[in-house]
Protein backbone atom coordinates (compact mmCIF):
# COMPACT_ATOMS: atom_id res chain seq x y z
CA UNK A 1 -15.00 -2.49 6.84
CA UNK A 2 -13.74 -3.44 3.54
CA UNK A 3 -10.72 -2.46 3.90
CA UNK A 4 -7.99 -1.36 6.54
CA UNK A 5 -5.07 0.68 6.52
CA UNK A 6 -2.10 0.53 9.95
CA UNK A 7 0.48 3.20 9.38
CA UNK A 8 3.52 4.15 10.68
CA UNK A 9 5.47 7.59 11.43
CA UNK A 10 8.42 7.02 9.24
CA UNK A 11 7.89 3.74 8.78
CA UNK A 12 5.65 1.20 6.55
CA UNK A 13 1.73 1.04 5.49
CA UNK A 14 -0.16 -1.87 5.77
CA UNK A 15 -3.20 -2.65 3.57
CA UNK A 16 -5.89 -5.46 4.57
CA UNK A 17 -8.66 -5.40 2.15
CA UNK A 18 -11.25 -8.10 2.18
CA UNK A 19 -14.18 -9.19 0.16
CA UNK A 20 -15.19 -8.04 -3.35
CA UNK A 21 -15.11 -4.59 -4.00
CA UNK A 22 -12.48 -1.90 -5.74
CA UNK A 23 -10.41 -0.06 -2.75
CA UNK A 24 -8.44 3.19 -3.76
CA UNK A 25 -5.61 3.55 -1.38
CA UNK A 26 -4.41 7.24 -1.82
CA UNK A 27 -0.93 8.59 -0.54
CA UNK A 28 -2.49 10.84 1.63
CA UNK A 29 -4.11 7.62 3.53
CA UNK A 30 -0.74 6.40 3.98
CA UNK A 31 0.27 9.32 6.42
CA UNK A 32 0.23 8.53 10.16
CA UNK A 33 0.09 11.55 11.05
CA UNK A 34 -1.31 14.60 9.04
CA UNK A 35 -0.07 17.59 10.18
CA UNK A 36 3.57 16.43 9.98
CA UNK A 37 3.94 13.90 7.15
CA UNK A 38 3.43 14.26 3.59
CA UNK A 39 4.04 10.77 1.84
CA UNK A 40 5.34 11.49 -1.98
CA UNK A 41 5.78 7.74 -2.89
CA UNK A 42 4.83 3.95 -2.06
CA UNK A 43 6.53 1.08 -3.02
CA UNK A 44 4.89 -2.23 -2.96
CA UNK A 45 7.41 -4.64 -0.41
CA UNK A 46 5.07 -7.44 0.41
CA UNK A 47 1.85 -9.08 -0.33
CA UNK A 48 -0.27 -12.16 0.94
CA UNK A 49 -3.29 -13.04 -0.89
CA UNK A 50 -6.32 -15.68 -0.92
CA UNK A 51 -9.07 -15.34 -3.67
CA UNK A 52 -11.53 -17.77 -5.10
CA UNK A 53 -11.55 -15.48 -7.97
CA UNK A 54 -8.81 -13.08 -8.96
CA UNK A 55 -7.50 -10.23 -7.26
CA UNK A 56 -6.03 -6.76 -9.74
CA UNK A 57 -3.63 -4.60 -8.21
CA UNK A 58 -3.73 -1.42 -10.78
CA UNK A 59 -1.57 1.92 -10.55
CA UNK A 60 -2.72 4.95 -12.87
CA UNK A 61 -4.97 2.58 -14.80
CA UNK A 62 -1.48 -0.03 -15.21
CA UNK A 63 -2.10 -3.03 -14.21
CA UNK A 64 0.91 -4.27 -12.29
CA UNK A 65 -0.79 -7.47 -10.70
CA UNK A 66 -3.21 -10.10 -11.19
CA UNK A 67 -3.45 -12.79 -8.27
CA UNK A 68 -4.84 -15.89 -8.45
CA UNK A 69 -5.55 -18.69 -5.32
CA UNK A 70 -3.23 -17.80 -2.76
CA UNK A 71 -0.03 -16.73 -1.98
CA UNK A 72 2.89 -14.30 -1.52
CA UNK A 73 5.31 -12.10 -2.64
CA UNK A 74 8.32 -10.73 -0.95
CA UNK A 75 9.85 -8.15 -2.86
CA UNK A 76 12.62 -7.94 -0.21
CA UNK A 77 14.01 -10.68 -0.92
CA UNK A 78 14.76 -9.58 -4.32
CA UNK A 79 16.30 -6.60 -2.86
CA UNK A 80 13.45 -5.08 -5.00
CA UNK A 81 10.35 -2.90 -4.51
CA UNK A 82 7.27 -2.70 -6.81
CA UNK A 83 7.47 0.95 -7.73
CA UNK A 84 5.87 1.28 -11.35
CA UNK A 85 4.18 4.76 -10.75
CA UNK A 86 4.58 5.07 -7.19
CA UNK A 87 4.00 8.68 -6.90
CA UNK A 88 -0.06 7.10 -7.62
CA UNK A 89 -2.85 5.87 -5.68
CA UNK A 90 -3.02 2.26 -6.03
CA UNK A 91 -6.53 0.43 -6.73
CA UNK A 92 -7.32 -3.02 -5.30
CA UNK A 93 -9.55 -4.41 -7.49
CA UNK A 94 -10.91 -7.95 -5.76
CA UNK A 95 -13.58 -10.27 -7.93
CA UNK A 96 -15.50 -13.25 -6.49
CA UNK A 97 -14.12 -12.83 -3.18
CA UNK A 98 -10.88 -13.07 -1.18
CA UNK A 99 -8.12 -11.11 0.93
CA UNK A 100 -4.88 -8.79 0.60
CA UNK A 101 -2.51 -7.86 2.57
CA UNK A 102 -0.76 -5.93 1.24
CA UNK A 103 2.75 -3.56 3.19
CA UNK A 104 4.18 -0.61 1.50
CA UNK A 105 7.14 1.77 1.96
CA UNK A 106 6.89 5.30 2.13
CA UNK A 107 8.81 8.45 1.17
CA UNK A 108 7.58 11.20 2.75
CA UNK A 109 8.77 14.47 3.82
CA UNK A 110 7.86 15.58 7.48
CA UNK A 111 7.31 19.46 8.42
CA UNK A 112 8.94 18.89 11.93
CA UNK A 113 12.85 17.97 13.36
CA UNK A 114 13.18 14.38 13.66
CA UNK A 115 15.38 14.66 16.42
CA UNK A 116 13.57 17.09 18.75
CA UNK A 117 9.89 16.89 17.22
CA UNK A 118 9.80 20.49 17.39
CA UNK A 119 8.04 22.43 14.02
CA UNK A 120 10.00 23.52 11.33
């Protein structure tokens, strides 16, 4: 698999992608579950990277990364979040041959009470 998303319900995305290849990671894969959550945004928190090439991390055809060797970023630290069109899919373009990990934060909107679970 070349690339792996973990969500969670009101909560953060986390995106391993691995090998050369471009991965489009869509909002809608961001949801953990879909018949309650619809995620509006992402916000890049966190990455961790390794590439014996170069690794592109592009948002409606902006590049907002280019990664070389290895390494990370934490965005928290910062008190900061990537969010340079975050209501778009991001692409993970990787060349020659590496990993991401990548975490995101969500806003979503959820169609049930998040105190009783019950539908709205």
């Amino acid at each position: 698999m070349p690339f792996e998303i973990t969500n969670t319900l009101r909560g953060s995305s986390i995106v391993r992608a691995v090998d050369v290849g471009t991965y489009t990671i869509t909002l809608n894969s961001l949801r953990a579950n879909t018949t309650t959550e619809t995620v509006t945004e992402a916000d890049i928190r966190h990455l961790k990277w390794s590439t014996n090439g170069h690794i592109r991390i592009v948002r409606n055809s902006i590049p907002l990364l280019a990664l070389h060797n290895g390494g990370s970023m934490d965005f928290d630290e910062y008190g900061h979040s990537l969010a340079n069109n975050n209501t778009q899919s991001v692409v993970i373009e990787i060349v020659t041959g590496g990993t991401l990990i990548l975490e995101l934060s969500k806003v979503a909107t959820y169609n049930v009470d998040p105190y009783t679970g019950v539908s709205l």
